[in-house]
Every structure is written in C-alpha cells, then in structure tokens.
N, C-alpha and C. Protein backbone atom coordinates (compact mmCIF):
# COMPACT_ATOMS: atom_id res chain seq x y z
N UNK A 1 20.52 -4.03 -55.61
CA UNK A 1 19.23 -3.36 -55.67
C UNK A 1 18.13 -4.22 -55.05
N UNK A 2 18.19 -5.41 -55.51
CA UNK A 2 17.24 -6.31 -54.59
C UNK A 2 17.59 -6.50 -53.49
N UNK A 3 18.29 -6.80 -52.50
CA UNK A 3 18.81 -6.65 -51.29
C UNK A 3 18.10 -5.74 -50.71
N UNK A 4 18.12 -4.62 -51.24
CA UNK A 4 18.08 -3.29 -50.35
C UNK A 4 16.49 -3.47 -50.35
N UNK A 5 15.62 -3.90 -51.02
CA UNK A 5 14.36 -4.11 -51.59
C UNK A 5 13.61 -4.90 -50.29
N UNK A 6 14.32 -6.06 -49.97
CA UNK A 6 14.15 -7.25 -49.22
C UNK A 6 14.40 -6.31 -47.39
N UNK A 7 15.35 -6.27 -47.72
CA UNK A 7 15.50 -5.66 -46.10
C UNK A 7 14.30 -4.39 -45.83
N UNK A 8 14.03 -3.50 -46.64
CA UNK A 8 13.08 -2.79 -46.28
C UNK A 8 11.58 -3.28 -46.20
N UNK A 9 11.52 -4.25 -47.10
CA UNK A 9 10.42 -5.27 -46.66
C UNK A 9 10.05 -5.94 -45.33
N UNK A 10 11.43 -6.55 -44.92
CA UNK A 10 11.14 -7.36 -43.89
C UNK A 10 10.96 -6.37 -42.70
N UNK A 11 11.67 -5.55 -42.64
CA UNK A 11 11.87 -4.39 -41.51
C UNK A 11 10.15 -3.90 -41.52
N UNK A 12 9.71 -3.34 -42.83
CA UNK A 12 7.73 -3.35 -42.72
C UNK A 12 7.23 -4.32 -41.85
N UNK A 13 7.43 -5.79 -42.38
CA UNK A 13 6.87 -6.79 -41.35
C UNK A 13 7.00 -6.38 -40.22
N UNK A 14 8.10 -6.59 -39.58
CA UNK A 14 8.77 -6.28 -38.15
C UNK A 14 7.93 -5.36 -37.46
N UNK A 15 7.76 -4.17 -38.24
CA UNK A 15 6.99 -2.98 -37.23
C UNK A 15 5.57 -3.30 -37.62
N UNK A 16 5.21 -3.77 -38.64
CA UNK A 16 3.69 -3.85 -38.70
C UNK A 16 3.07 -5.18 -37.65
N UNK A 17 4.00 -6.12 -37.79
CA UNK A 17 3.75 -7.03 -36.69
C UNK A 17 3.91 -6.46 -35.23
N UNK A 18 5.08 -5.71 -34.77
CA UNK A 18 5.11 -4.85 -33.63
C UNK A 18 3.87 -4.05 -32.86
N UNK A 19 3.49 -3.31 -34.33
CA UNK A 19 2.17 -2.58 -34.12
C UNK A 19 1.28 -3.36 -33.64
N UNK A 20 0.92 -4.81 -34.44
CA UNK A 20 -0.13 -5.86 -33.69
C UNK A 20 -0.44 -5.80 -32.95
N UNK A 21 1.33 -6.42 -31.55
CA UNK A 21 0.95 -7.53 -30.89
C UNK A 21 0.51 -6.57 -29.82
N UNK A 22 1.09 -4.72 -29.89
CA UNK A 22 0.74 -3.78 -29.23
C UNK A 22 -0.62 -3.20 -29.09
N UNK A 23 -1.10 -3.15 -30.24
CA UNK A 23 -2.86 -2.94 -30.89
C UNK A 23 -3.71 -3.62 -29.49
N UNK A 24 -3.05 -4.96 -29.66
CA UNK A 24 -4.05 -6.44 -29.82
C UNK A 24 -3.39 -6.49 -27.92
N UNK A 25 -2.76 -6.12 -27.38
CA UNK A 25 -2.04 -6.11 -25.79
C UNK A 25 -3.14 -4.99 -25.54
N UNK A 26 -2.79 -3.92 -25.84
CA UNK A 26 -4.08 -2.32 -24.93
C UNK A 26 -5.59 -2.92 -25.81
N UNK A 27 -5.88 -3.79 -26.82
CA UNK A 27 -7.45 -4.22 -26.63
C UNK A 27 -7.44 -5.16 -25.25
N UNK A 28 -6.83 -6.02 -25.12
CA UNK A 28 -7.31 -7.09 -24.48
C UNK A 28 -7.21 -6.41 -23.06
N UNK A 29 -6.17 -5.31 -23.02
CA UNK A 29 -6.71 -4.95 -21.57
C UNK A 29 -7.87 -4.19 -21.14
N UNK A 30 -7.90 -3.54 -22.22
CA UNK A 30 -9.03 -2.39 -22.34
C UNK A 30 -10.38 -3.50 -21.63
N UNK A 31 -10.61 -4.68 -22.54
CA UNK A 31 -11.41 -5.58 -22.41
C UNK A 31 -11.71 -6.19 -21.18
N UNK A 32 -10.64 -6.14 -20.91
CA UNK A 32 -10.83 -7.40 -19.61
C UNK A 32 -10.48 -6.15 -17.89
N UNK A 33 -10.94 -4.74 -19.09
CA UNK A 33 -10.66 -4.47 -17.55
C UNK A 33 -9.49 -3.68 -16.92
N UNK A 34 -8.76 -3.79 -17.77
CA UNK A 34 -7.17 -3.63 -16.13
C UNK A 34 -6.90 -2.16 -16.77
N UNK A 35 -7.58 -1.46 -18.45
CA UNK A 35 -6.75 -0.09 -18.52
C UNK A 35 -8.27 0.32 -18.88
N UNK A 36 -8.63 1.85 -18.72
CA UNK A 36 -10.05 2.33 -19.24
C UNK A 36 -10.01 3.75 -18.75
N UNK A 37 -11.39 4.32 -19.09
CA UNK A 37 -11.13 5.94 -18.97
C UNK A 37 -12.04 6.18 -17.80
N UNK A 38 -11.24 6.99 -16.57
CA UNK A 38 -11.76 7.42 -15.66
C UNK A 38 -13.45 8.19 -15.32
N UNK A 39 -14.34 7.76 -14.47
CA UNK A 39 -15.32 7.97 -14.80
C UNK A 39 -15.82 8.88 -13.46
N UNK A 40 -16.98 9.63 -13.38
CA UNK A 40 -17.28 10.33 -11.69
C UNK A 40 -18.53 9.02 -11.70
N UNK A 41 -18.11 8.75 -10.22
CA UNK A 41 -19.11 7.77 -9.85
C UNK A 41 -19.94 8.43 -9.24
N UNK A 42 -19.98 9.42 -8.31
CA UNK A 42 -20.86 10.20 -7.45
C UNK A 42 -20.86 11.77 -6.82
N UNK A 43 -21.48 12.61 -7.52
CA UNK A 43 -21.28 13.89 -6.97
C UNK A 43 -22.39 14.30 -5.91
N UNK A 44 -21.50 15.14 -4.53
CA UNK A 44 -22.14 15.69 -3.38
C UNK A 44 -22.32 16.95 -3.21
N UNK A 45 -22.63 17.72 -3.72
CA UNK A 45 -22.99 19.10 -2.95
C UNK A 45 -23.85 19.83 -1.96
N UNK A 46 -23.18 20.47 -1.52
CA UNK A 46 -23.81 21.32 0.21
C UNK A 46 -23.25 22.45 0.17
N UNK A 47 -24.26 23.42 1.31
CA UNK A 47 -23.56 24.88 1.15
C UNK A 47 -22.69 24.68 2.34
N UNK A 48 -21.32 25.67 2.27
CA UNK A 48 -21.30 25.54 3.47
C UNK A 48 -21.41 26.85 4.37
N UNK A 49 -20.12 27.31 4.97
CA UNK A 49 -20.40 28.91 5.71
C UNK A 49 -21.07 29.88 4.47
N UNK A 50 -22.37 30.88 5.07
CA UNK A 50 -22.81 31.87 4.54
C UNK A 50 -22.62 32.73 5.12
N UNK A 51 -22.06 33.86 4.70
CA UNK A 51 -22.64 35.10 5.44
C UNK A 51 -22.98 36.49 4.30
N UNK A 52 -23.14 37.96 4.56
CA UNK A 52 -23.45 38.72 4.41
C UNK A 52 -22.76 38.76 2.56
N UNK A 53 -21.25 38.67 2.52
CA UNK A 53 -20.68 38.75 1.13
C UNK A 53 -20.11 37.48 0.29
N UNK A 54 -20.52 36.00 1.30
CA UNK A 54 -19.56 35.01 0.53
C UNK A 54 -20.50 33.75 1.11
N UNK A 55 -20.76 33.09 -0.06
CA UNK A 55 -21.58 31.85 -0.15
C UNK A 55 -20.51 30.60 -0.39
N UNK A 56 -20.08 30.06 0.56
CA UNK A 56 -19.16 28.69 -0.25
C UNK A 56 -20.16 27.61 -0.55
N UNK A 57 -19.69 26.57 -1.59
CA UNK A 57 -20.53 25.45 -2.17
C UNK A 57 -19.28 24.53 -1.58
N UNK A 58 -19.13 23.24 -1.32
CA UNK A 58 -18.99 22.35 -0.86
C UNK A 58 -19.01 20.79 -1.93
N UNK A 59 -18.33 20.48 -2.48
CA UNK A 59 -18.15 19.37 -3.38
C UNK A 59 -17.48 18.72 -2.92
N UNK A 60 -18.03 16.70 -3.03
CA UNK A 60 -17.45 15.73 -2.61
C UNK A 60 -17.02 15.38 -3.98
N UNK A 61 -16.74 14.60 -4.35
CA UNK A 61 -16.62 13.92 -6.43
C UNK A 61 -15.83 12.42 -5.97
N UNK A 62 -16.77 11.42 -6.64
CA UNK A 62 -15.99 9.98 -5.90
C UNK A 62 -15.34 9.83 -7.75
N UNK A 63 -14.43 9.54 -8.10
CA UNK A 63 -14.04 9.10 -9.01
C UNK A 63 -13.66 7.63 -9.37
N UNK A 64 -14.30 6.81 -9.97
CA UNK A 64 -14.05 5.26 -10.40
C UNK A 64 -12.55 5.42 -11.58
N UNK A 65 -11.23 4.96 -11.06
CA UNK A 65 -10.20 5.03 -11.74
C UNK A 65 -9.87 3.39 -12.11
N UNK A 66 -10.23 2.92 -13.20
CA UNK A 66 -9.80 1.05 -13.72
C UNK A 66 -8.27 1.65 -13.55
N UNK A 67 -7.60 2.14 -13.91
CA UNK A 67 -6.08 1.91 -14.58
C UNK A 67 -5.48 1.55 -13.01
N UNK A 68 -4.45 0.80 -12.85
CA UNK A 68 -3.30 0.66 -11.77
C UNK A 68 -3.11 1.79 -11.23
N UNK A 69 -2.73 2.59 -12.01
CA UNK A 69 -1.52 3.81 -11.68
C UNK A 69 -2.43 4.75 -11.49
N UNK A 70 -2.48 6.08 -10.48
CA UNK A 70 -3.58 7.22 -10.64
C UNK A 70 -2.26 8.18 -10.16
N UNK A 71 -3.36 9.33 -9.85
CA UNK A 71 -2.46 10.66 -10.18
C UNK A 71 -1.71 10.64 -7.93
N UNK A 72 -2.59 10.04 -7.38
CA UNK A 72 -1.90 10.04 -5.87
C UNK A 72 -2.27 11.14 -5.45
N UNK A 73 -2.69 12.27 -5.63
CA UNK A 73 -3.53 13.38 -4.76
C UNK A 73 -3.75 12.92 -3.42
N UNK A 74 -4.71 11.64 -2.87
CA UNK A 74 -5.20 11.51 -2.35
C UNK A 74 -4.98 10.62 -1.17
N UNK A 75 -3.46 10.01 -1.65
CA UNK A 75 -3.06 9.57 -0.88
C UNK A 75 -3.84 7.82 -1.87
C-alpha cells in the first residue's frame, strides 16, 4: 500500500517538474523575443478600377510575425 503511495507521488513530481521547465522554456522565449503574437504593422488602402456597377478597394497589410515558422503564403 505504501509503495503504490510513493510511486504516484514521485510520478506528480516528474510531471509537475515537466510542466516547469516547459512553463519557464515558452516564458523565456516569449521574453526574449523568438515566440509572440502576430501583429499588422501597416495598412494601405486605394481604390482601384471604377466603373458604372463595381468599385474595387485595394489593400496592402504588412504583418510583423516574431515566431520562426509562418504560414508561407508569401513565399
């Protein structure tokens, strides 16, 4: 009965320490930079062709992406 007591204990440690060093890895990047949430740095609008039934609008959108990895749309 104690056995079984002990091992489910230590196994808590294990993942609660796990959880840490993971917590405490995405702060420090968050922090310093290298992971964060995508932001619009600059929006352009212009009209472009008009005529009689159809008005197009024209959008540039510069997006500031911190993370490594992005979605590649754009080449």
């Amino acid at each position: 009965m104690l056995g079984g007591k002990l091992v489910a204990a230590s196994t808590l440690k294990v993942a609660a320490a796990a959880f840490g060093v993971v917590a405490l890895s995405l702060g420090g990047a968050w922090a310093a930079g290298i992971v964060g949430a995508p932001s619009v740095a600059g929006v352009d609008n212009a009209f472009g062709p008009v005529n009689e039934s159809t008005t197009t609008i024209e959008s540039d959108i510069v997006v500031n992406n911190p993370n490594r990895s992005g979605c590649g749309w754009a080449g």
